[in-house]
Protein backbone atom coordinates (compact mmCIF):
# COMPACT_ATOMS: atom_id res chain seq x y z
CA UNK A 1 89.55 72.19 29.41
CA UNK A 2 90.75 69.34 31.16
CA UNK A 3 89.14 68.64 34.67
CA UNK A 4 91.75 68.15 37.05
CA UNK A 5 90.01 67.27 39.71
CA UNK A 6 88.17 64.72 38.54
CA UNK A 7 91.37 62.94 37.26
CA UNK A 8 92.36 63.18 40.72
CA UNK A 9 89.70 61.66 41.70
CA UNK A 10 90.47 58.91 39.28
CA UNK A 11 93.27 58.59 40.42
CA UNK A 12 92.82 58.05 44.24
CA UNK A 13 90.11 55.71 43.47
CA UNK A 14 92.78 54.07 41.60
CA UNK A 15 95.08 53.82 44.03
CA UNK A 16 93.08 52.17 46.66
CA UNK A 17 92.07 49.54 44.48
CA UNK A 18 95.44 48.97 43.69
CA UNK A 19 96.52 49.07 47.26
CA UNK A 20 93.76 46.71 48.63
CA UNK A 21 93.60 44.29 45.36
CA UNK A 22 97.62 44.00 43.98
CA UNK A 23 99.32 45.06 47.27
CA UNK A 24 97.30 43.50 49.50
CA UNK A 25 96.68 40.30 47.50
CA UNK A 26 97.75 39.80 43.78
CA UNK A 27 101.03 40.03 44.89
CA UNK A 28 101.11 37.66 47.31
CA UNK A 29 99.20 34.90 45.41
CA UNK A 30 101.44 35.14 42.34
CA UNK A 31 104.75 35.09 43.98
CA UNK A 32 103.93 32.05 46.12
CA UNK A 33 102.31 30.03 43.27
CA UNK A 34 105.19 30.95 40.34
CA UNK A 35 108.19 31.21 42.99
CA UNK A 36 109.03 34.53 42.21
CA UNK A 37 110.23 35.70 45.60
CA UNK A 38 112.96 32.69 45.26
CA UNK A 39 113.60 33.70 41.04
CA UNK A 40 114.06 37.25 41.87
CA UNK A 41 116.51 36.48 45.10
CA UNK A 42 118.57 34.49 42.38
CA UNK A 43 118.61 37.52 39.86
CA UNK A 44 119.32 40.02 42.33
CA UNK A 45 122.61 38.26 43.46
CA UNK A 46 124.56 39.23 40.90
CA UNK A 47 123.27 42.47 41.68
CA UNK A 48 124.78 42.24 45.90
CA UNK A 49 127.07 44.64 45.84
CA UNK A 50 124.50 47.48 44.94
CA UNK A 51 121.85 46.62 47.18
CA UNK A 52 124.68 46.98 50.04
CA UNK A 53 125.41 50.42 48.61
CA UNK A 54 121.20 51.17 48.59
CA UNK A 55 118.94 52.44 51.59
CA UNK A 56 117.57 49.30 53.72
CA UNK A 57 114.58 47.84 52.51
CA UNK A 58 114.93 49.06 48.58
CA UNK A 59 115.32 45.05 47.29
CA UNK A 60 111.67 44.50 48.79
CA UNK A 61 110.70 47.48 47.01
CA UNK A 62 112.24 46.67 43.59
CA UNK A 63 110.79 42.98 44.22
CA UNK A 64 107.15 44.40 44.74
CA UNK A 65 107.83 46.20 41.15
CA UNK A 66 109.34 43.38 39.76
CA UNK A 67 106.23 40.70 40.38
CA UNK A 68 103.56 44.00 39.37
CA UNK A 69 105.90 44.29 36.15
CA UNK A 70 105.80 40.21 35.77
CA UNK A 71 101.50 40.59 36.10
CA UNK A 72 100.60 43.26 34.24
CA UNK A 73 103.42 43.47 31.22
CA UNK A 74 102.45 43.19 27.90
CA UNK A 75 101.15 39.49 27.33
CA UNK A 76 102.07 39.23 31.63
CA UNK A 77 100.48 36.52 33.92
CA UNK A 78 97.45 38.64 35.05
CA UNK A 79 96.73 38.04 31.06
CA UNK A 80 97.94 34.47 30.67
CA UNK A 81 96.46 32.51 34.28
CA UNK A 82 95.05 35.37 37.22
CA UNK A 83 92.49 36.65 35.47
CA UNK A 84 90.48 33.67 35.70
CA UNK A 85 92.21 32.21 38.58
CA UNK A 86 89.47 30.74 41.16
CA UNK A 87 90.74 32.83 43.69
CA UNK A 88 91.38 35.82 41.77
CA UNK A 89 87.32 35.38 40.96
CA UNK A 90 86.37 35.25 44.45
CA UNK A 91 87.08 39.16 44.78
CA UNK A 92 84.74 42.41 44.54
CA UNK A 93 83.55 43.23 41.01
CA UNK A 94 85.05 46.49 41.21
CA UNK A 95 88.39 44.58 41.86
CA UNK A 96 87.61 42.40 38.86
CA UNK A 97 87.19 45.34 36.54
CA UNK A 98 89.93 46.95 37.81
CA UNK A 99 92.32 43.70 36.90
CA UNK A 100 90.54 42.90 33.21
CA UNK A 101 90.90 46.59 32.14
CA UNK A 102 94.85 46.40 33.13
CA UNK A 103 95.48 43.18 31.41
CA UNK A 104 93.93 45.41 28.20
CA UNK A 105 96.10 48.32 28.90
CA UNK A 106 99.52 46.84 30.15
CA UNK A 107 102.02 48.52 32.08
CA UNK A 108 105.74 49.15 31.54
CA UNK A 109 108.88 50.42 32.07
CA UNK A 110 109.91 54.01 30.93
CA UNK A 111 112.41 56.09 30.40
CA UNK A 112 110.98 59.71 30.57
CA UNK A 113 111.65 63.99 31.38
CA UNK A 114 109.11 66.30 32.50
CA UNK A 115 108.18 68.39 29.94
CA UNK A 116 106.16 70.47 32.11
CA UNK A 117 104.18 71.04 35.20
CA UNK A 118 100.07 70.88 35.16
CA UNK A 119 99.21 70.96 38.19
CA UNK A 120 98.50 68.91 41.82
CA UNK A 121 101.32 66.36 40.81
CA UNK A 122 100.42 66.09 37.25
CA UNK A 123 102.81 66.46 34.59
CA UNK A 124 103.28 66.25 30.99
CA UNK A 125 105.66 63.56 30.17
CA UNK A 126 108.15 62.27 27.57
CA UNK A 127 109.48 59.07 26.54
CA UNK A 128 113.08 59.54 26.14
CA UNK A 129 113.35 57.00 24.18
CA UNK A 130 110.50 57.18 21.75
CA UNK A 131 109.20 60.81 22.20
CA UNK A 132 105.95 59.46 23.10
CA UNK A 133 104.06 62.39 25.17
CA UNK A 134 101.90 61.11 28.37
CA UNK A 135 99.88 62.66 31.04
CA UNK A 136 101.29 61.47 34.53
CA UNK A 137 99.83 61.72 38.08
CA UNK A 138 102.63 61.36 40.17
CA UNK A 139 103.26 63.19 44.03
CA UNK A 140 106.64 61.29 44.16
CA UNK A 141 107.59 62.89 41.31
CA UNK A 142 106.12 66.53 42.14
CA UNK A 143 108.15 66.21 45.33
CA UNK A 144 111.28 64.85 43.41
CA UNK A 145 111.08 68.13 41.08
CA UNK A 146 111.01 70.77 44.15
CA UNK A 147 113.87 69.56 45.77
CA UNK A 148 116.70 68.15 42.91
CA UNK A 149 117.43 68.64 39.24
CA UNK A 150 116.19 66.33 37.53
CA UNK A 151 117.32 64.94 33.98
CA UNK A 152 115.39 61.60 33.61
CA UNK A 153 113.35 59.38 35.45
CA UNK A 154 112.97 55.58 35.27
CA UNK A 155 108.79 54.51 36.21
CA UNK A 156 107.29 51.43 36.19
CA UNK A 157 103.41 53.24 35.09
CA UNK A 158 100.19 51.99 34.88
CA UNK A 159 96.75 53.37 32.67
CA UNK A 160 94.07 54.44 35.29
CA UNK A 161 91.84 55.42 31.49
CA UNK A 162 92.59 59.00 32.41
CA UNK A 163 96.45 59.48 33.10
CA UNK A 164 99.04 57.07 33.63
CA UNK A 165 100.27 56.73 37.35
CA UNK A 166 103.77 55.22 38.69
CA UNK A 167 103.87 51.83 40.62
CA UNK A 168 106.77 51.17 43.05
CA UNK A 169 109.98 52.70 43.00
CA UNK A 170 110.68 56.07 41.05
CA UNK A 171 114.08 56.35 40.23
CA UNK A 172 115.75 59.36 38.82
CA UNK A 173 119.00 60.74 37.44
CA UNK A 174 120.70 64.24 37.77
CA UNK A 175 124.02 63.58 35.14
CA UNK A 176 122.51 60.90 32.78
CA UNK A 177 121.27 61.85 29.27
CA UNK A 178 119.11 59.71 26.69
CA UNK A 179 122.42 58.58 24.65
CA UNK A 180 123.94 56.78 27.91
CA UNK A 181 120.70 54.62 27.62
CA UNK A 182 122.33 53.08 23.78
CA UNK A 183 125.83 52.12 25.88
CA UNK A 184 124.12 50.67 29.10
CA UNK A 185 121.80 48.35 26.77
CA UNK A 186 124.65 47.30 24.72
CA UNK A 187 126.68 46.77 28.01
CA UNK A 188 124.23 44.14 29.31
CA UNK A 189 122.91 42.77 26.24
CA UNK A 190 125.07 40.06 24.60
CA UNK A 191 123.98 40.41 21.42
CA UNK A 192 124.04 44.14 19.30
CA UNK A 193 121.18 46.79 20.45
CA UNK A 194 119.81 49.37 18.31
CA UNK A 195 118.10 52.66 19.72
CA UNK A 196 114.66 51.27 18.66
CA UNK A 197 115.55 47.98 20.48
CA UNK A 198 116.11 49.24 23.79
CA UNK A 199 112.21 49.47 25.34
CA UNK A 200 112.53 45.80 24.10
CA UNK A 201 115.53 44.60 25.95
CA UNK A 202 114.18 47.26 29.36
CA UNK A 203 110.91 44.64 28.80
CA UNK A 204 112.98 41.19 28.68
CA UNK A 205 115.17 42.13 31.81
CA UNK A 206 114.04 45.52 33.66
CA UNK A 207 116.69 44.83 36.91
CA UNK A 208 120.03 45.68 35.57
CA UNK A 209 118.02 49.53 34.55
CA UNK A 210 116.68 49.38 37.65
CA UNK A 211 120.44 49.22 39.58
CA UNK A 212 120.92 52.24 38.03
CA UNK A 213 119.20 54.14 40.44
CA UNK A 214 122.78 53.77 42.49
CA UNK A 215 123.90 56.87 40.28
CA UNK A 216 121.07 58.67 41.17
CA UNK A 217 122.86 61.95 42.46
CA UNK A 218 126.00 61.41 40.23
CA UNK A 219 126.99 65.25 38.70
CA UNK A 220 128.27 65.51 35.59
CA UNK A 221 131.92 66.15 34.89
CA UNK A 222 133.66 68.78 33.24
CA UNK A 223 136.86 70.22 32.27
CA UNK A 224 137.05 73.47 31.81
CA UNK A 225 134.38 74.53 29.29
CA UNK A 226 133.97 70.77 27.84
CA UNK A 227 131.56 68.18 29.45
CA UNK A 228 133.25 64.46 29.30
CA UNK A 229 131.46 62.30 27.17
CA UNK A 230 133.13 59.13 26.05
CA UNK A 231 132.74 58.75 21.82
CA UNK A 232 134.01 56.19 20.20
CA UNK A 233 133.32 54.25 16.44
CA UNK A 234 134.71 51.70 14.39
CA UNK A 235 134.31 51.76 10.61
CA UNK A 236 136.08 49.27 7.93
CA UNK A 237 138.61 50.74 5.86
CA UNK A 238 139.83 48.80 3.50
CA UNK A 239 142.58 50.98 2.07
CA UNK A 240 144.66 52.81 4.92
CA UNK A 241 147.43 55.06 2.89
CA UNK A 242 149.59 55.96 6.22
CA UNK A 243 151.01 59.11 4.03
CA UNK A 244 147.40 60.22 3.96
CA UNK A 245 147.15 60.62 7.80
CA UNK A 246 151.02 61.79 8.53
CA UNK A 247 150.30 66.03 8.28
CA UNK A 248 147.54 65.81 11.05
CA UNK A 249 148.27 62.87 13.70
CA UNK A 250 151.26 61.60 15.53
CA UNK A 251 152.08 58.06 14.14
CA UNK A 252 153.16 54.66 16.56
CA UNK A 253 152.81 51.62 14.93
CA UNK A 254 152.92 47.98 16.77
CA UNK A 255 152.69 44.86 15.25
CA UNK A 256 150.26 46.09 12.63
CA UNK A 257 148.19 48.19 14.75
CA UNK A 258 148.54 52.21 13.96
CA UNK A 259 148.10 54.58 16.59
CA UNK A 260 147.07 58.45 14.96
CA UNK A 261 146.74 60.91 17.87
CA UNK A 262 145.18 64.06 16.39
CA UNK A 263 147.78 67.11 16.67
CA UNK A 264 146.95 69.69 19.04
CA UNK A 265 144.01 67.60 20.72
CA UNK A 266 145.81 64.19 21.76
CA UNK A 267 145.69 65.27 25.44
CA UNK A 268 143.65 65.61 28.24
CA UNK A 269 140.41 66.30 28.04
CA UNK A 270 139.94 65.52 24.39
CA UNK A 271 142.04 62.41 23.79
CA UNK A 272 141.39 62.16 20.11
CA UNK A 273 142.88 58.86 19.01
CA UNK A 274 142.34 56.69 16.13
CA UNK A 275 143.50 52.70 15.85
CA UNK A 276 144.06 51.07 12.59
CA UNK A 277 144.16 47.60 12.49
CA UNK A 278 145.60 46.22 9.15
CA UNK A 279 144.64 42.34 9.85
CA UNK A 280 140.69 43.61 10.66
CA UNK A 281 140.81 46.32 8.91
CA UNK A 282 139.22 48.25 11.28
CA UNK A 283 139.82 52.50 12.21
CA UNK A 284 139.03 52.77 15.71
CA UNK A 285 137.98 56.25 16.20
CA UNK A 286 137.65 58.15 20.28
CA UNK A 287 137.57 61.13 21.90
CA UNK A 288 136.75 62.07 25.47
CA UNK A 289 134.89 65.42 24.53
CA UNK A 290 132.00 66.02 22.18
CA UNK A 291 134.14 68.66 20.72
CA UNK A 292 137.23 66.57 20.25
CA UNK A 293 135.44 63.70 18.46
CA UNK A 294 133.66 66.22 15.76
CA UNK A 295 137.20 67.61 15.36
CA UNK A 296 138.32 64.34 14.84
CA UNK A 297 135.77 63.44 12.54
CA UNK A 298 136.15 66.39 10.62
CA UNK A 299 139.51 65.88 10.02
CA UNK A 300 139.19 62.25 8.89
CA UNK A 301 136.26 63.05 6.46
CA UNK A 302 139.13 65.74 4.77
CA UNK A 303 141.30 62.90 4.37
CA UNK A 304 138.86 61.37 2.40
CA UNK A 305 136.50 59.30 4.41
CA UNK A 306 132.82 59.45 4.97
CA UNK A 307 131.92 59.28 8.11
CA UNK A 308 128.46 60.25 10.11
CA UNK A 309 129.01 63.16 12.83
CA UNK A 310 127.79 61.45 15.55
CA UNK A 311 129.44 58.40 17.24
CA UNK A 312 128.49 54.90 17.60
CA UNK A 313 128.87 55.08 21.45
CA UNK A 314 128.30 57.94 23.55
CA UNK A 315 128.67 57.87 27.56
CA UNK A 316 129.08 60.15 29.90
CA UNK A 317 131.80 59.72 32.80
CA UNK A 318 128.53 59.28 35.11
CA UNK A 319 126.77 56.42 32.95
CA UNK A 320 131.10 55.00 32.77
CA UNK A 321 131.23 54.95 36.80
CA UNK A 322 127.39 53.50 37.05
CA UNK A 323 128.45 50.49 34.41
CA UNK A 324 131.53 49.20 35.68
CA UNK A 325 129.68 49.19 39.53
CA UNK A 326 126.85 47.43 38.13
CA UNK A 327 128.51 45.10 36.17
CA UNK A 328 130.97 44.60 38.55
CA UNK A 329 134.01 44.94 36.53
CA UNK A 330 135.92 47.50 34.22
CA UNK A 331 134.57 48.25 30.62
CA UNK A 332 137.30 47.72 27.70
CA UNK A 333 136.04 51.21 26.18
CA UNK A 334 138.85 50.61 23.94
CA UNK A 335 140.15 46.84 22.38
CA UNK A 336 143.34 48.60 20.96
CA UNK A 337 144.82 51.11 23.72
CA UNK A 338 146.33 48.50 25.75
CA UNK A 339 149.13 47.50 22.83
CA UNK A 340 150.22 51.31 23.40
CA UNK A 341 151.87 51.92 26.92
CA UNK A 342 151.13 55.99 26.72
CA UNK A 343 148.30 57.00 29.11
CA UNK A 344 146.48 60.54 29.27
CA UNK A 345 148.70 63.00 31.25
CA UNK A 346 147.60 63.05 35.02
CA UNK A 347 146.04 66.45 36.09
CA UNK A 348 147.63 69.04 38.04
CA UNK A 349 146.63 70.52 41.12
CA UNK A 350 144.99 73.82 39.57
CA UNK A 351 143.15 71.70 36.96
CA UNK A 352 141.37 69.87 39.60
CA UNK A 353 140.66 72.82 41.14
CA UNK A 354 139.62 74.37 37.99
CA UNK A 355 136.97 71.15 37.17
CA UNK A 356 135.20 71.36 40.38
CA UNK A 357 134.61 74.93 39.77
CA UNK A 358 133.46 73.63 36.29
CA UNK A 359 131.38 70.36 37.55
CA UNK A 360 129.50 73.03 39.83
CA UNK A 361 128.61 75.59 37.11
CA UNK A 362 127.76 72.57 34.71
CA UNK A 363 125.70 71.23 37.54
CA UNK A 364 123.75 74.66 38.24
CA UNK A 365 123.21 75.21 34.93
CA UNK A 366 121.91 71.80 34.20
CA UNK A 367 119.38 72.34 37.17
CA UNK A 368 118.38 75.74 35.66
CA UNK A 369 117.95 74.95 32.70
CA UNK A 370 115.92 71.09 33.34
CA UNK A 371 113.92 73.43 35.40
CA UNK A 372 113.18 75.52 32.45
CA UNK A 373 113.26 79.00 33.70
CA UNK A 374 115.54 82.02 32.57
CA UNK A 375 119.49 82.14 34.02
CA UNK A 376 121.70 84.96 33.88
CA UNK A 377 125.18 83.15 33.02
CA UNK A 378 127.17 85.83 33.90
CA UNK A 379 125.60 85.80 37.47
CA UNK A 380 126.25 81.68 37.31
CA UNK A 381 130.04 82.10 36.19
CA UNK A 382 130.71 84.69 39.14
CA UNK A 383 129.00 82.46 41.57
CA UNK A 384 131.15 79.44 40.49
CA UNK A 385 133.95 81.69 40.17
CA UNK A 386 135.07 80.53 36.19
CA UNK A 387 135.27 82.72 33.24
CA UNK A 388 132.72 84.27 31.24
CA UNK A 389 133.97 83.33 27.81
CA UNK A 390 134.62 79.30 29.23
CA UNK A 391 130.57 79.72 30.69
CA UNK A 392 129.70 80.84 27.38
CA UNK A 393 131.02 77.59 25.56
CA UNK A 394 129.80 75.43 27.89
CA UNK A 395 126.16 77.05 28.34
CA UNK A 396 126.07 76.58 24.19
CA UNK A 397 126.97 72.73 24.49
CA UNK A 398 124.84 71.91 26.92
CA UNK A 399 121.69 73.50 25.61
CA UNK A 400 122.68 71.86 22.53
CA UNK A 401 122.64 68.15 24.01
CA UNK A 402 119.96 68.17 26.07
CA UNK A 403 117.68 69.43 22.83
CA UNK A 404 119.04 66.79 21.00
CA UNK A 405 119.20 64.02 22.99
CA UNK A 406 115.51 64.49 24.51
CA UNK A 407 114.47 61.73 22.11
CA UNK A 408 115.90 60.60 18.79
């Protein structure tokens, strides 16, 4: 059985050390003698407009993480010049100990859910990303879970030998899912990401993940009983018989660039839209729904082609907003729309009305269900005031993504 409270006690012990020797000292030392006060002021200036939007004092708290991730990362300068810096050698041998066995265990960045509650702040954790499980002592994020729904976190964490414990900041998310993570990396990375390469590119550059945090309480989106989640691919075809396509899309052409809107789902919400480019011969495949773009794809693989179920790119209308804030300017989701002057049709008055009633049940439901306890949807659908059958659908797609997208 595991003792809890002598993990705790672990745990406090390890936090005073922390607080006297990396707070109190480390900190200091290393960002006077590697200028890292100065470095991160010049990194975080791209960055101004967020920090305006942030509570006062949150840059000094992301710098404090920053320098502790700088130390104590893998291969970090605790490993490479503190930890037999004269100064450094000067201090307590408990203090010593305490800095060697970090440099052995190194800390990092993670992406992670609570899989469940032990008890007095501990949790059961999982990398998103990986599906790495972790014991985590955390009151920030036991107080976090009692008052909002949480669907990630983001945790700079530390090895005490017992448990893992946060450092700094903890940021979480309430509309964000694990597939957002693949379009934000490829967003600020100039060269192509993978899903396995994203810890890596979180370890080369942790700030732009950490402006995320300015989404925090962003809810997801719906219309009517679909959530909005950007999908988009683009495959080489080498052979594109028009005639193939003609029975199942509506046809523009301009200056050899086809435009196939899928009949029936071309509108709002779906928007299922291919782009053929004869000089690249490139299909450029979207859809603003989940549902829309397996339509889609269905529909192109009984034409002929091959293609996987699951898109390249996945976003949801949250992760969108939270990009083109962070980065400061709009995101071409699409390299091909703009030759075609035809934009989704504006909603009406009662469909606005209609998605707030459906962002609310999407968001209660999320809660419940992140929160993993029982819900009685038809209770939910009265209380939001939608129909049963639309609470249905959407209660079946959302249990859906947020088993699959816990990890891949």
């Amino acid at each position: 059985m595991t003792d809890f409270q002598r993990m705790r006690y672990i745990c406090d012990k390890t936090s005073r050390i922390s607080e006297r020797f990396v707070d109190e000292f480390l900190l200091y030392l290393c960002a006077k003698e590697e200028g890292l006060e100065e470095k991160f002021a010049q990194k975080l200036v791209k960055y101004k407009h967020i920090i305006e939007k942030m509570p006062e004092g949150w840059a000094l708290w992301l710098m404090s993480q920053y320098i502790a991730f700088q130390l104590f990362r893998r291969g970090g300068l605790a490993q490479k010049k503190y930890v037999n810096h004269p100064k450094v050698l000067k201090r307590s041998a408990k203090e010593l100990d305490f800095l060697k066995f970090q440099v052995r265990h190194p800390w990092r960045f993670v992406f992670c859910c609570v899989v469940r509650f032990l008890r007095d702040s501990f949790f059961e954790m999982t990398d998103v990303l990986t599906g790495e499980k972790f014991l985590l002592y955390s009151p920030a994020v036991a107080n976090l879970e009692e008052e909002k729904s949480v669907s990630m976190y983001f945790l700079l964490i530390g090895f005490n030998g017992e448990c893992w414990q946060t450092y700094g900041s903890v940021s979480y998310f309430t509309g964000l899912f694990p597939f957002d993570l693949l379009y934000f990396a490829k967003q600020v990375n100039s060269d192509p990401v993978s899903w396995d390469e994203i810890p890596m590119v979180i370890e080369e550059d942790p700030l732009p993940f950490m402006m995320l945090w300015v989404g925090a309480d962003s809810p997801l989106v719906f219309h009517k009983k679909d959530l909005l989640v950007y999908n988009s691919s683009a495959y080489r075809v080498e052979q594109f018989a028009l005639g193939e396509y003609t029975p199942q899309f509506f046809v523009e052409k301009k200056e050899g660039l086809y435009k196939l809107s899928l009949k029936r789902w071309h509108r709002f919400p779906h928007v299922c839209q291919c782009f053929y480019s004869e000089r690249e011969r490139i299909l450029f495949i979207s859809a603003y729904t989940e549902r829309g773009y397996e339509k889609l794809i269905t529909v192109l693989n009984q034409i002929g082609h091959g293609f996987p179920l699951e898109a390249q790119n996945r976003a949801t209308m949250v992760m969108l907003t939270i990009t083109r804030d962070i980065l400061g300017k709009e995101v071409d989701l699409n390299p091909y729309a703009k030759y075609f002057a035809e934009q989704p049709s504006p909603m009406s008055p009662d469909e606005e009305q209609m998605m707030e009633k459906l962002n609310f049940f999407g968001q209660l439901l999320v809660e419940t269900i992140n929160s993993g306890k029982k819900y009685d949807l038809a209770k939910l659908a009265e209380q939001t005031g939608i129909d049963y059958d639309d609470a249905k659908q959407i209660a079946a797609s959302i249990e859906r993504m947020v088993s699959r997208n816990r990890f891949k």
